[in-house]
PDB file of N, CA and C in Angstrom:
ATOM      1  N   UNK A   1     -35.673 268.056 149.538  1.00  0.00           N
ATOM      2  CA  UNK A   1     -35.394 268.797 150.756  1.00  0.00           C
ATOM      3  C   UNK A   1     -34.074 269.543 150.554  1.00  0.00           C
ATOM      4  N   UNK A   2     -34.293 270.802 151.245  1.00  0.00           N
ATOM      5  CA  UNK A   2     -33.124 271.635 150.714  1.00  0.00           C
ATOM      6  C   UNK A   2     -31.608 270.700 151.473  1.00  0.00           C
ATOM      7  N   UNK A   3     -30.487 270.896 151.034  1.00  0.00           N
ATOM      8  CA  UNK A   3     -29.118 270.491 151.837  1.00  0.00           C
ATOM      9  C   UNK A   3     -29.288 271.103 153.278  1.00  0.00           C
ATOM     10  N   UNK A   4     -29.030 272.284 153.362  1.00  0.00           N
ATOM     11  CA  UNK A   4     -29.349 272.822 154.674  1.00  0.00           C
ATOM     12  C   UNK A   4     -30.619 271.991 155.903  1.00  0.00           C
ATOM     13  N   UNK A   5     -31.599 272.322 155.469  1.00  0.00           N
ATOM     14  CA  UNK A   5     -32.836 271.560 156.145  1.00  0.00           C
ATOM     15  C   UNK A   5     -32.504 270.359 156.188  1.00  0.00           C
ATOM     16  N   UNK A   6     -32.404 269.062 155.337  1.00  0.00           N
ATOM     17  CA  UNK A   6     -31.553 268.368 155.933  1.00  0.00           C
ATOM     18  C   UNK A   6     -30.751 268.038 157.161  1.00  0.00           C
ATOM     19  N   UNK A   7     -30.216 268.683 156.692  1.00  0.00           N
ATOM     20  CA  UNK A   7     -28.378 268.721 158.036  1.00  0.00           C
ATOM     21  C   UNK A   7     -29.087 268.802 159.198  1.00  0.00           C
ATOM     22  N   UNK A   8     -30.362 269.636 159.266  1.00  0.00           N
ATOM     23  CA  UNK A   8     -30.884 270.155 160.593  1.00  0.00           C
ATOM     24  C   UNK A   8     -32.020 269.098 160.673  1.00  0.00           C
ATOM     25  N   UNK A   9     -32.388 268.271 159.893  1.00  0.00           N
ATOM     26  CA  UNK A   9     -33.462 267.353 160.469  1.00  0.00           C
ATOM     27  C   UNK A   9     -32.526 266.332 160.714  1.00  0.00           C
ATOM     28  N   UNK A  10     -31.413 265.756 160.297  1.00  0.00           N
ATOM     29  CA  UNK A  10     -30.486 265.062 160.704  1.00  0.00           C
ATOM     30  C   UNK A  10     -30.282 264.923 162.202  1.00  0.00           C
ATOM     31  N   UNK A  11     -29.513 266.548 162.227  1.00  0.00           N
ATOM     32  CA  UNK A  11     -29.032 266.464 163.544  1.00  0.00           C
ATOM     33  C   UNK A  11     -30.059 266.632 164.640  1.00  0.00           C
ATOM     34  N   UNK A  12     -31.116 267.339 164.327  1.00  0.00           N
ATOM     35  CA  UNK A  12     -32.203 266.977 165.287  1.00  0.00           C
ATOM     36  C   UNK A  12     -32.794 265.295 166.107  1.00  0.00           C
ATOM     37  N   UNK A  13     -32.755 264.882 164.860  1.00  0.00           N
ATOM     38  CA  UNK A  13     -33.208 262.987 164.638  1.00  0.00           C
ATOM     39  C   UNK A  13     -32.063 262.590 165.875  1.00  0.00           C
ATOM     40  N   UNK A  14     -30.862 263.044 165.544  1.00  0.00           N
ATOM     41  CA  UNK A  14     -29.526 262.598 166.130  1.00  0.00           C
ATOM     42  C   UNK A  14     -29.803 262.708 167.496  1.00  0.00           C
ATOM     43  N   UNK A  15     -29.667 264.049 168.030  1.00  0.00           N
ATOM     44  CA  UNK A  15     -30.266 264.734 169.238  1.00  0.00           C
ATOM     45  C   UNK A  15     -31.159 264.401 170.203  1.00  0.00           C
ATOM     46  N   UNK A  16     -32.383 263.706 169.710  1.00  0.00           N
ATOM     47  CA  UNK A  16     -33.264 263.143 169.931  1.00  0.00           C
ATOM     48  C   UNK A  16     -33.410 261.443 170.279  1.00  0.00           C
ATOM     49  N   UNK A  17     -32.376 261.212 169.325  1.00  0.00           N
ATOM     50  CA  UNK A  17     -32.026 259.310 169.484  1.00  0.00           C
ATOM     51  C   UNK A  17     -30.904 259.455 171.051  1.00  0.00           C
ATOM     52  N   UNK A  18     -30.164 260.493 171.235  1.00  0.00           N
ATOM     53  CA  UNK A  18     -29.308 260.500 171.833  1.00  0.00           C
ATOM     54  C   UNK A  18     -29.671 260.398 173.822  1.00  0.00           C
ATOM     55  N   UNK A  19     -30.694 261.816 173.418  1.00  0.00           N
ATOM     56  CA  UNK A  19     -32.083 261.920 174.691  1.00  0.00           C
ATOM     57  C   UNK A  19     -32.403 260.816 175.138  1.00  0.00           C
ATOM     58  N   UNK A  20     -33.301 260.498 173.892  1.00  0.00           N
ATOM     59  CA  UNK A  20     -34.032 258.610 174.162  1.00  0.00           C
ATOM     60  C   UNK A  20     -32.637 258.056 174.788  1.00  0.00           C
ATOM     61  N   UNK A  21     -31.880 257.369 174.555  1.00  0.00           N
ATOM     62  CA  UNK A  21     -30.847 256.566 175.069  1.00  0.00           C
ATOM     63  C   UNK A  21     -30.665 256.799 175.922  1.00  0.00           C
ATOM     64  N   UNK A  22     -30.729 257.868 176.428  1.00  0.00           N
ATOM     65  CA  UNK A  22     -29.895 258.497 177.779  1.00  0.00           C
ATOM     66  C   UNK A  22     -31.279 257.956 178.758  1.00  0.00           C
ATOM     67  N   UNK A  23     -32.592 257.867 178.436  1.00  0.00           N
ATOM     68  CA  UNK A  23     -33.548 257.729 179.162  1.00  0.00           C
ATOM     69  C   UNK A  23     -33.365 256.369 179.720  1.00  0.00           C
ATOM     70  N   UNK A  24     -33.468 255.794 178.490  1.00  0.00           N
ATOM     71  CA  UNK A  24     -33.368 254.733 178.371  1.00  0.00           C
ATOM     72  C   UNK A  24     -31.906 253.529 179.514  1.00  0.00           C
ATOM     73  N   UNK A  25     -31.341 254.749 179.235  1.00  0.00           N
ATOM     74  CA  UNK A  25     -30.194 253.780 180.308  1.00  0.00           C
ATOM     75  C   UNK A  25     -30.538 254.313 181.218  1.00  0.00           C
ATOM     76  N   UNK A  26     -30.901 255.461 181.597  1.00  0.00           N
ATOM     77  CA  UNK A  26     -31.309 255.336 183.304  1.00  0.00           C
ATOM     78  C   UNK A  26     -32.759 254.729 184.164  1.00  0.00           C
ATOM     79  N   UNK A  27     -33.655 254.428 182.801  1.00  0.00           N
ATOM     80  CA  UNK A  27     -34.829 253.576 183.324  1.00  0.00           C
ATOM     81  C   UNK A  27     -34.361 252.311 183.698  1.00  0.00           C
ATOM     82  N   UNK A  28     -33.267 251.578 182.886  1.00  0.00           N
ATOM     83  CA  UNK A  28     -32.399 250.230 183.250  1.00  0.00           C
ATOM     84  C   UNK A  28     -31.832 250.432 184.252  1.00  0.00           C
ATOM     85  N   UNK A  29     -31.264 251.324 184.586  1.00  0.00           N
ATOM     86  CA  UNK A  29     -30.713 251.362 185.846  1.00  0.00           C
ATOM     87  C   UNK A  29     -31.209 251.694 186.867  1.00  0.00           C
ATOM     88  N   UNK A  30     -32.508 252.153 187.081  1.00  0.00           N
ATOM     89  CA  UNK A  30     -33.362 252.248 188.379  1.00  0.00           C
ATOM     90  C   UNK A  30     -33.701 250.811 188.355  1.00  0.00           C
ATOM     91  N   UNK A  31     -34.344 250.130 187.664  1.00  0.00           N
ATOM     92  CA  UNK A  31     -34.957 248.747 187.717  1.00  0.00           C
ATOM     93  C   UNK A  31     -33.670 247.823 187.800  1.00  0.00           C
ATOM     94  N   UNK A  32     -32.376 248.244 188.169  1.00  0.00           N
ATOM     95  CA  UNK A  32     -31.612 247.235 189.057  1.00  0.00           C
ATOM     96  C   UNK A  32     -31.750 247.123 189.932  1.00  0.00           C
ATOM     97  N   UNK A  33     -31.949 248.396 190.549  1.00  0.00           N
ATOM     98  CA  UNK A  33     -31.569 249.112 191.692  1.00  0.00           C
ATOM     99  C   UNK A  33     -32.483 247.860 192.517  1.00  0.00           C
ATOM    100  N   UNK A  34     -31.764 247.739 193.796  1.00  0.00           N
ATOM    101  CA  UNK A  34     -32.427 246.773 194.834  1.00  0.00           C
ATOM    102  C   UNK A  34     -33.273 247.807 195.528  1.00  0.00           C
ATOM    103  N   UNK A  35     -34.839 247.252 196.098  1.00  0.00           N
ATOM    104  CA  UNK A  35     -35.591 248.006 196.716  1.00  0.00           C
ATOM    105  C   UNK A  35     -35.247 247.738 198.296  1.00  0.00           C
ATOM    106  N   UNK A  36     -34.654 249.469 198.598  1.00  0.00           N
ATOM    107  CA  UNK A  36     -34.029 249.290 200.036  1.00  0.00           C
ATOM    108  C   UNK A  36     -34.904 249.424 200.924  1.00  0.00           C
ATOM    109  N   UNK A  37     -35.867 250.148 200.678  1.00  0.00           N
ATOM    110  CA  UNK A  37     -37.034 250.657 201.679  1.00  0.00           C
ATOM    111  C   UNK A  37     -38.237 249.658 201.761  1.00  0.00           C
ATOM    112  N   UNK A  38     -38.392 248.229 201.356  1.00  0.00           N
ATOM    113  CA  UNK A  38     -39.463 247.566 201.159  1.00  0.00           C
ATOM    114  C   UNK A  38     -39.984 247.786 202.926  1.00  0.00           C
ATOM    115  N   UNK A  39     -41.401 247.744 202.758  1.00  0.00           N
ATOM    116  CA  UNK A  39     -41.820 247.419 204.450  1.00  0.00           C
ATOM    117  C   UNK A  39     -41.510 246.295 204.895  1.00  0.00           C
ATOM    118  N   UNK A  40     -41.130 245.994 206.282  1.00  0.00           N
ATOM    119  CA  UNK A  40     -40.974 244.780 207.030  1.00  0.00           C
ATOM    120  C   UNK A  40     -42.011 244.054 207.044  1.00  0.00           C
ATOM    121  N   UNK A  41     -41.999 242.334 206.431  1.00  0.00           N
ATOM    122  CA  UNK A  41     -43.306 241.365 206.220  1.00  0.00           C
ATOM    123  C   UNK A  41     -43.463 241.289 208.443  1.00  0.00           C
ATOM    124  N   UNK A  42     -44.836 241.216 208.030  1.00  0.00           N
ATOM    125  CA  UNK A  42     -45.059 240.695 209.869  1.00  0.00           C
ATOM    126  C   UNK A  42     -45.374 241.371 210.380  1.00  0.00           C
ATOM    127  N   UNK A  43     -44.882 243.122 209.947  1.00  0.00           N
ATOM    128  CA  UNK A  43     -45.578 244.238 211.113  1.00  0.00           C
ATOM    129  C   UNK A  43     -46.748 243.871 211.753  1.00  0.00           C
ATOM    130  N   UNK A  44     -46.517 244.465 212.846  1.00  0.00           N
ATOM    131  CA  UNK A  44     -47.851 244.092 213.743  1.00  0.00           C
ATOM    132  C   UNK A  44     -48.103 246.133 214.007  1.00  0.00           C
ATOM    133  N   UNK A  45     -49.488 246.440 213.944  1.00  0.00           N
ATOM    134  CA  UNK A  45     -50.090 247.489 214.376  1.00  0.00           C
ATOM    135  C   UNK A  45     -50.327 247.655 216.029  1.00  0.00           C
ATOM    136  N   UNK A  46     -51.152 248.645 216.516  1.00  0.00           N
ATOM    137  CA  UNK A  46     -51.361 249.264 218.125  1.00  0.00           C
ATOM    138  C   UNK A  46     -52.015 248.346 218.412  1.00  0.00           C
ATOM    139  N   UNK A  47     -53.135 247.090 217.595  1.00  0.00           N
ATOM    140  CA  UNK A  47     -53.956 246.054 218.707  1.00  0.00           C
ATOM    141  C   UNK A  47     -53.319 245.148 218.242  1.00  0.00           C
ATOM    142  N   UNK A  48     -51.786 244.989 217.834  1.00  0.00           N
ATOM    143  CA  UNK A  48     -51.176 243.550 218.044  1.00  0.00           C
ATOM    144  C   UNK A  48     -50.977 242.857 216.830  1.00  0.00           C
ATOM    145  N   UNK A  49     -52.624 243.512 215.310  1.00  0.00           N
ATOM    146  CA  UNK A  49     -52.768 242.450 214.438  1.00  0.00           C
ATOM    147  C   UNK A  49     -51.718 242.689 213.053  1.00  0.00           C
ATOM    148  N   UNK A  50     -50.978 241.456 212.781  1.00  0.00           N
ATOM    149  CA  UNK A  50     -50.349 241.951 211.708  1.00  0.00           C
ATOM    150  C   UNK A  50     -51.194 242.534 209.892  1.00  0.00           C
ATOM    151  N   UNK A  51     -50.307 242.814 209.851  1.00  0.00           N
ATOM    152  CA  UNK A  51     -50.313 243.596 208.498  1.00  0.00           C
ATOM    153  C   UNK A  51     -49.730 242.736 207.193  1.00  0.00           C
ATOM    154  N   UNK A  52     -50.266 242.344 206.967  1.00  0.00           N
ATOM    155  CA  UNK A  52     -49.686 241.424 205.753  1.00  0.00           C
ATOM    156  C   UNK A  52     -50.860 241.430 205.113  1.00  0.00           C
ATOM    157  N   UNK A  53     -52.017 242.127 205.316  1.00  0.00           N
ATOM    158  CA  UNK A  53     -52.548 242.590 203.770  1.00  0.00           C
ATOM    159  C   UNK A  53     -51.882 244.100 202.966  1.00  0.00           C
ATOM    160  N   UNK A  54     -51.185 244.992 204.431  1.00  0.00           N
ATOM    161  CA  UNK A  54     -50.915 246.190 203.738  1.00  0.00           C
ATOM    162  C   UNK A  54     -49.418 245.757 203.071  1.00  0.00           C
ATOM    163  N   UNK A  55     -48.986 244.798 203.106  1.00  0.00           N
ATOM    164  CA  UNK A  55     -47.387 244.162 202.745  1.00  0.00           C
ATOM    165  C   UNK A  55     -48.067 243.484 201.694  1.00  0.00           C
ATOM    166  N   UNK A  56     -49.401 242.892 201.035  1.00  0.00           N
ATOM    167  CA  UNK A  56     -49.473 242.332 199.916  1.00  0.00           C
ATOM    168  C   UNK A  56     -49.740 243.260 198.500  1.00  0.00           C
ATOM    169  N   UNK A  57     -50.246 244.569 199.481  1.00  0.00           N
ATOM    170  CA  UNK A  57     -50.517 245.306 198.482  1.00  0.00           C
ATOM    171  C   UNK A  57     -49.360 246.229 198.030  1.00  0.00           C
ATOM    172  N   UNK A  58     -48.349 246.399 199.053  1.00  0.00           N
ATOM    173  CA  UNK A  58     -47.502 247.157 198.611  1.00  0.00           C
ATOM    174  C   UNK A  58     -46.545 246.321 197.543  1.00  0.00           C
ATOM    175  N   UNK A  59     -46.592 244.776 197.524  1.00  0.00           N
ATOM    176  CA  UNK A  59     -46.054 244.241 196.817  1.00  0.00           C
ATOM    177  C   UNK A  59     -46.910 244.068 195.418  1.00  0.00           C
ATOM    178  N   UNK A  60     -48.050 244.421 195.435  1.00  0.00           N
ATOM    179  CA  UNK A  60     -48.737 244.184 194.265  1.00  0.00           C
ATOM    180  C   UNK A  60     -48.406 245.359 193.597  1.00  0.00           C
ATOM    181  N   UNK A  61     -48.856 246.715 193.683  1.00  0.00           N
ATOM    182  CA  UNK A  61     -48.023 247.751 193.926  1.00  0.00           C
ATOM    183  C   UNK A  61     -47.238 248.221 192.817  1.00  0.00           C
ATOM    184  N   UNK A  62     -45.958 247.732 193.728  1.00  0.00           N
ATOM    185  CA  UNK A  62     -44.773 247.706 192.914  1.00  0.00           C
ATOM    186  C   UNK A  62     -44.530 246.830 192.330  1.00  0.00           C
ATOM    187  N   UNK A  63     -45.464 245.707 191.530  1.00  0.00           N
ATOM    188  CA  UNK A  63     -45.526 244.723 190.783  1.00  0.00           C
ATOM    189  C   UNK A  63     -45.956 245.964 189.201  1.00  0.00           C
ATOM    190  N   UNK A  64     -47.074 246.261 189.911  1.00  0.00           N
ATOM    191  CA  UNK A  64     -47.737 247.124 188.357  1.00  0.00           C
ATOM    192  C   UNK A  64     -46.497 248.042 187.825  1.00  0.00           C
ATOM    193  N   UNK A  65     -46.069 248.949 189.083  1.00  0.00           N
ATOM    194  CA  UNK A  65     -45.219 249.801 188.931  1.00  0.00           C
ATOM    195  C   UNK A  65     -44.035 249.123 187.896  1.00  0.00           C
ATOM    196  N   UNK A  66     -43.513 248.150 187.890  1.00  0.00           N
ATOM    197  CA  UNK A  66     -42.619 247.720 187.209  1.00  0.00           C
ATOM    198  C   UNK A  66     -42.931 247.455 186.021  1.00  0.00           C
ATOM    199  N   UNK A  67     -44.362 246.214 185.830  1.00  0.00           N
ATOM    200  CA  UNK A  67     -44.525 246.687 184.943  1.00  0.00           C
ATOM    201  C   UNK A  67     -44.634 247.886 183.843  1.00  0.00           C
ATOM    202  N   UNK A  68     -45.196 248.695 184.084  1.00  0.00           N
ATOM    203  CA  UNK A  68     -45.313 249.747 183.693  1.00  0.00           C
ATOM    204  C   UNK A  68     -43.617 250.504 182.521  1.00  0.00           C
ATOM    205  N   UNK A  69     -42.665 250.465 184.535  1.00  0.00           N
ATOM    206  CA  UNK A  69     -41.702 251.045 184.045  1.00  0.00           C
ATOM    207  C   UNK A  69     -41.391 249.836 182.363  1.00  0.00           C
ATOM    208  N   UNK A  70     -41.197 248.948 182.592  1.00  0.00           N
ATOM    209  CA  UNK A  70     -40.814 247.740 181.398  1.00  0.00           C
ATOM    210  C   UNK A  70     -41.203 248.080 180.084  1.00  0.00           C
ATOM    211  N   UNK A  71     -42.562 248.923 180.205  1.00  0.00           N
ATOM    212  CA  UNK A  71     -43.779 249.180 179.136  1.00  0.00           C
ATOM    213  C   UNK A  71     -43.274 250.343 178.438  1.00  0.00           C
ATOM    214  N   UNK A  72     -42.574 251.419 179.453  1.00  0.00           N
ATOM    215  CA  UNK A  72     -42.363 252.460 178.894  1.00  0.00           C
ATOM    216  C   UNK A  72     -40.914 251.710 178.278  1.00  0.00           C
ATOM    217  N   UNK A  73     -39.911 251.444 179.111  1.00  0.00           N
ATOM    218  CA  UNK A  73     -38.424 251.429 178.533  1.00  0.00           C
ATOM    219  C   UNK A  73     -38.858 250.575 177.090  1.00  0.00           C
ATOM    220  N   UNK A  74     -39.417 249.977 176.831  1.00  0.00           N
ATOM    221  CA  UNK A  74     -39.596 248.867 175.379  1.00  0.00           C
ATOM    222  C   UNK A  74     -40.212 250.257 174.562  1.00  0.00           C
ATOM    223  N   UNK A  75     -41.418 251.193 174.753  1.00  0.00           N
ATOM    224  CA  UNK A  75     -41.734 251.930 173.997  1.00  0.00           C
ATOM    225  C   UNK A  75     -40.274 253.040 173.811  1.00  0.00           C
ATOM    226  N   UNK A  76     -39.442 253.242 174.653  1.00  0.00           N
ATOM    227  CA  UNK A  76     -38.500 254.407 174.054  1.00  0.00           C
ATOM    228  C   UNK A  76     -37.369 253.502 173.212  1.00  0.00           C
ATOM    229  N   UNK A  77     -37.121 251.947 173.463  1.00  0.00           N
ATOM    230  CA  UNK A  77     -36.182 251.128 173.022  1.00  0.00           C
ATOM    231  C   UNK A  77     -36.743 251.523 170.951  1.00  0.00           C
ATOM    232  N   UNK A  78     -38.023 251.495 171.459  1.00  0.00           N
ATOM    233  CA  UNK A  78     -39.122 251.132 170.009  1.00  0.00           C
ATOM    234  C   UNK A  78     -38.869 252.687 169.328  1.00  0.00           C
ATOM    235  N   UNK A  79     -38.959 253.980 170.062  1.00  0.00           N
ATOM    236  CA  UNK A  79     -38.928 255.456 169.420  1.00  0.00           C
ATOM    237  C   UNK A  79     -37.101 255.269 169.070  1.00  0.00           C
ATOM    238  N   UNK A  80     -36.185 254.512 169.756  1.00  0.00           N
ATOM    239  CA  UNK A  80     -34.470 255.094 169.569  1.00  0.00           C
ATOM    240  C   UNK A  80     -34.981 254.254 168.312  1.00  0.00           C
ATOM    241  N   UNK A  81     -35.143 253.188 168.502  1.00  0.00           N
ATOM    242  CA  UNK A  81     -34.953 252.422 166.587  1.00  0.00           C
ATOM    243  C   UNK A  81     -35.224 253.191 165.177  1.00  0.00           C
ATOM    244  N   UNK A  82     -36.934 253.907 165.389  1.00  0.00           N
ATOM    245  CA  UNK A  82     -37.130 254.848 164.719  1.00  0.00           C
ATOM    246  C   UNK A  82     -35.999 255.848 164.101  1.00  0.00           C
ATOM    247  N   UNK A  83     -35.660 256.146 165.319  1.00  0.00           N
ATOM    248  CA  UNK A  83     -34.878 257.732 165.109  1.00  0.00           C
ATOM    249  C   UNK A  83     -33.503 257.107 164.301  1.00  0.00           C
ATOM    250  N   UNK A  84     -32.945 255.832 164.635  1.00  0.00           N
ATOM    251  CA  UNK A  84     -31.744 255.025 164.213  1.00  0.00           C
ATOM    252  C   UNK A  84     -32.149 255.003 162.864  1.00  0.00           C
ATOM    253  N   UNK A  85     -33.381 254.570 162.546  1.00  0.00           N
ATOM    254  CA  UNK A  85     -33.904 254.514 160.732  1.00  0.00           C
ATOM    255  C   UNK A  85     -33.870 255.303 160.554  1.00  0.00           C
ATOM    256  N   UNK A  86     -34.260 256.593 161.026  1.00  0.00           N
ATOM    257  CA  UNK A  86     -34.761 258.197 160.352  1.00  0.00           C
ATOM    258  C   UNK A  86     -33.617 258.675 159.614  1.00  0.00           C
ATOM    259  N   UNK A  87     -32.388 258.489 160.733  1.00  0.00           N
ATOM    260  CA  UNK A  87     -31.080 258.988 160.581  1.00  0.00           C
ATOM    261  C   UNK A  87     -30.884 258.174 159.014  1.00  0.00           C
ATOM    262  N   UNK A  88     -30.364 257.075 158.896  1.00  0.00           N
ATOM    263  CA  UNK A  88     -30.174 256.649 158.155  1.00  0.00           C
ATOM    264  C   UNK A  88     -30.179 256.543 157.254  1.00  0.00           C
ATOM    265  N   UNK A  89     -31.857 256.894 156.746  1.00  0.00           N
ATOM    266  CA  UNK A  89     -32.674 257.465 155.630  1.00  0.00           C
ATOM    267  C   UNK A  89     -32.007 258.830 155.386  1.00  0.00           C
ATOM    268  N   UNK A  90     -32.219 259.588 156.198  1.00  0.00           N
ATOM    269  CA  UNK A  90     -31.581 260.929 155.953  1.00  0.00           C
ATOM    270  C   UNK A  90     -30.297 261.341 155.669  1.00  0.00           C
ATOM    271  N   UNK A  91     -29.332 260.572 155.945  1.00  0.00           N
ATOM    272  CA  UNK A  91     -28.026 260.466 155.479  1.00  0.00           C
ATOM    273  C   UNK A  91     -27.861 259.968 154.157  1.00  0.00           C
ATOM    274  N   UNK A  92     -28.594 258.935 153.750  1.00  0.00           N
ATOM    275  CA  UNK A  92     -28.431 258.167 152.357  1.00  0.00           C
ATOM    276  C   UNK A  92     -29.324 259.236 151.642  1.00  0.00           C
ATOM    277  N   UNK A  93     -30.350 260.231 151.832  1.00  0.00           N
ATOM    278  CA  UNK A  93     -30.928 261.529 150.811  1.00  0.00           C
ATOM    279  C   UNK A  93     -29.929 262.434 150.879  1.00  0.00           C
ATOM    280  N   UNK A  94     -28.856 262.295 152.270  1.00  0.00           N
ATOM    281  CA  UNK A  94     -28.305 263.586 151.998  1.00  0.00           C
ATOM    282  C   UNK A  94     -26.963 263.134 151.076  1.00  0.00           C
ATOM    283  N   UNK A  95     -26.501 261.949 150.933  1.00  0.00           N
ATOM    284  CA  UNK A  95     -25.478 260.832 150.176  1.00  0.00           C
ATOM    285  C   UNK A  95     -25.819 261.411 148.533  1.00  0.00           C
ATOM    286  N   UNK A  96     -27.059 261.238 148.370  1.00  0.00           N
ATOM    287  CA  UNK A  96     -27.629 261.217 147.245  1.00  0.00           C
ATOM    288  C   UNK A  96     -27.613 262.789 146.714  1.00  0.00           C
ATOM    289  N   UNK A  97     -27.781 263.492 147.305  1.00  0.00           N
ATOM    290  CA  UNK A  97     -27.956 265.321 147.023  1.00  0.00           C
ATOM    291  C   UNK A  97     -26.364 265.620 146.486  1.00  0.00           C
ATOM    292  N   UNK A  98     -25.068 264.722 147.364  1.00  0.00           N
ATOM    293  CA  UNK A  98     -24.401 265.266 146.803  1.00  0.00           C
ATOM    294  C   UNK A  98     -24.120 264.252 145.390  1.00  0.00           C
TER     295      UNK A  98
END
Protein backbone atom coordinates (compact mmCIF):
# COMPACT_ATOMS: atom_id res chain seq x y z
CA UNK A 1 0.00 0.00 0.00
CA UNK A 2 1.27 3.22 -1.11
CA UNK A 3 2.65 5.62 2.20
CA UNK A 4 0.14 8.15 1.28
CA UNK A 5 -3.03 5.74 1.06
CA UNK A 6 -2.07 4.51 4.14
CA UNK A 7 -2.00 7.72 6.21
CA UNK A 8 -5.55 8.09 4.76
CA UNK A 9 -6.86 4.62 5.63
CA UNK A 10 -5.32 5.25 9.00
CA UNK A 11 -6.86 8.31 9.66
CA UNK A 12 -10.10 7.32 8.31
CA UNK A 13 -10.07 3.91 10.70
CA UNK A 14 -9.19 6.73 13.39
CA UNK A 15 -12.21 8.93 12.47
CA UNK A 16 -14.46 6.29 12.48
CA UNK A 17 -13.31 4.53 15.95
CA UNK A 18 -13.72 8.07 17.22
CA UNK A 19 -17.68 8.39 15.76
CA UNK A 20 -18.29 4.84 17.19
CA UNK A 21 -17.19 6.05 20.72
CA UNK A 22 -18.91 9.05 20.67
CA UNK A 23 -22.11 6.80 19.94
CA UNK A 24 -21.30 4.72 22.10
CA UNK A 25 -21.07 7.05 25.14
CA UNK A 26 -24.20 8.59 24.45
CA UNK A 27 -26.18 5.22 24.08
CA UNK A 28 -24.68 4.70 27.90
CA UNK A 29 -25.88 7.64 28.80
CA UNK A 30 -29.48 7.56 27.70
CA UNK A 31 -29.78 4.07 29.41
CA UNK A 32 -28.95 5.91 32.76
CA UNK A 33 -31.13 8.25 32.26
CA UNK A 34 -34.16 7.62 34.81
CA UNK A 35 -37.53 7.14 32.94
CA UNK A 36 -39.39 10.40 33.92
CA UNK A 37 -42.48 10.00 31.94
CA UNK A 38 -43.37 6.28 32.97
CA UNK A 39 -47.42 6.09 33.10
CA UNK A 40 -49.01 6.14 36.54
CA UNK A 41 -49.61 2.15 37.76
CA UNK A 42 -53.59 2.19 38.74
CA UNK A 43 -54.98 4.58 36.14
CA UNK A 44 -58.43 4.16 36.08
CA UNK A 45 -60.29 5.07 32.52
CA UNK A 46 -64.12 6.98 31.85
CA UNK A 47 -66.02 3.55 33.29
CA UNK A 48 -63.85 3.53 36.41
CA UNK A 49 -61.76 0.23 35.16
CA UNK A 50 -58.13 0.31 35.77
CA UNK A 51 -55.50 -0.05 33.33
CA UNK A 52 -52.85 -2.19 34.35
CA UNK A 53 -52.87 -4.20 31.29
CA UNK A 54 -51.98 -0.93 29.26
CA UNK A 55 -49.12 -0.31 32.26
CA UNK A 56 -47.95 -4.04 31.63
CA UNK A 57 -47.41 -3.51 28.25
CA UNK A 58 -45.84 -0.34 28.35
CA UNK A 59 -43.49 -1.98 30.71
CA UNK A 60 -42.91 -4.89 28.49
CA UNK A 61 -42.29 -2.37 25.91
CA UNK A 62 -39.61 -0.71 27.21
CA UNK A 63 -38.23 -3.98 28.40
CA UNK A 64 -37.54 -5.00 24.53
CA UNK A 65 -36.63 -1.45 23.89
CA UNK A 66 -33.70 -1.79 26.20
CA UNK A 67 -32.90 -4.67 25.24
CA UNK A 68 -32.37 -3.84 21.98
CA UNK A 69 -30.64 -0.52 22.90
CA UNK A 70 -27.89 -3.14 24.98
CA UNK A 71 -27.74 -5.18 21.54
CA UNK A 72 -26.80 -2.34 19.58
CA UNK A 73 -24.25 -0.56 22.23
CA UNK A 74 -22.27 -4.28 22.51
CA UNK A 75 -22.41 -4.39 18.53
CA UNK A 76 -20.66 -0.73 18.22
CA UNK A 77 -18.43 -1.69 21.59
CA UNK A 78 -17.63 -4.93 19.02
CA UNK A 79 -17.11 -2.38 15.50
CA UNK A 80 -14.69 0.37 18.07
CA UNK A 81 -12.47 -2.90 18.84
CA UNK A 82 -12.21 -3.64 15.17
CA UNK A 83 -11.31 -0.22 14.17
CA UNK A 84 -8.74 -0.24 17.54
CA UNK A 85 -7.09 -3.49 15.60
CA UNK A 86 -7.34 -1.94 12.14
CA UNK A 87 -5.45 1.06 13.44
CA UNK A 88 -2.89 -0.86 14.85
CA UNK A 89 -2.25 -3.09 12.04
CA UNK A 90 -1.96 -0.10 9.98
CA UNK A 91 0.46 1.73 11.95
CA UNK A 92 2.84 -1.32 12.42
CA UNK A 93 2.63 -1.55 7.97
CA UNK A 94 3.11 1.96 8.09
CA UNK A 95 6.26 1.30 11.01
CA UNK A 96 7.44 -1.15 8.57
CA UNK A 97 7.36 1.08 5.10
CA UNK A 98 9.57 3.27 6.84
Amino acid sequence: MEEEGLGLALARATELRLKISNCIAKAIAAAAKPVCEQSPQNQTDENGSMNRYEDLNSHQSGADEEEDDEETTERLLDIRDALESLESQLLALQNLQH
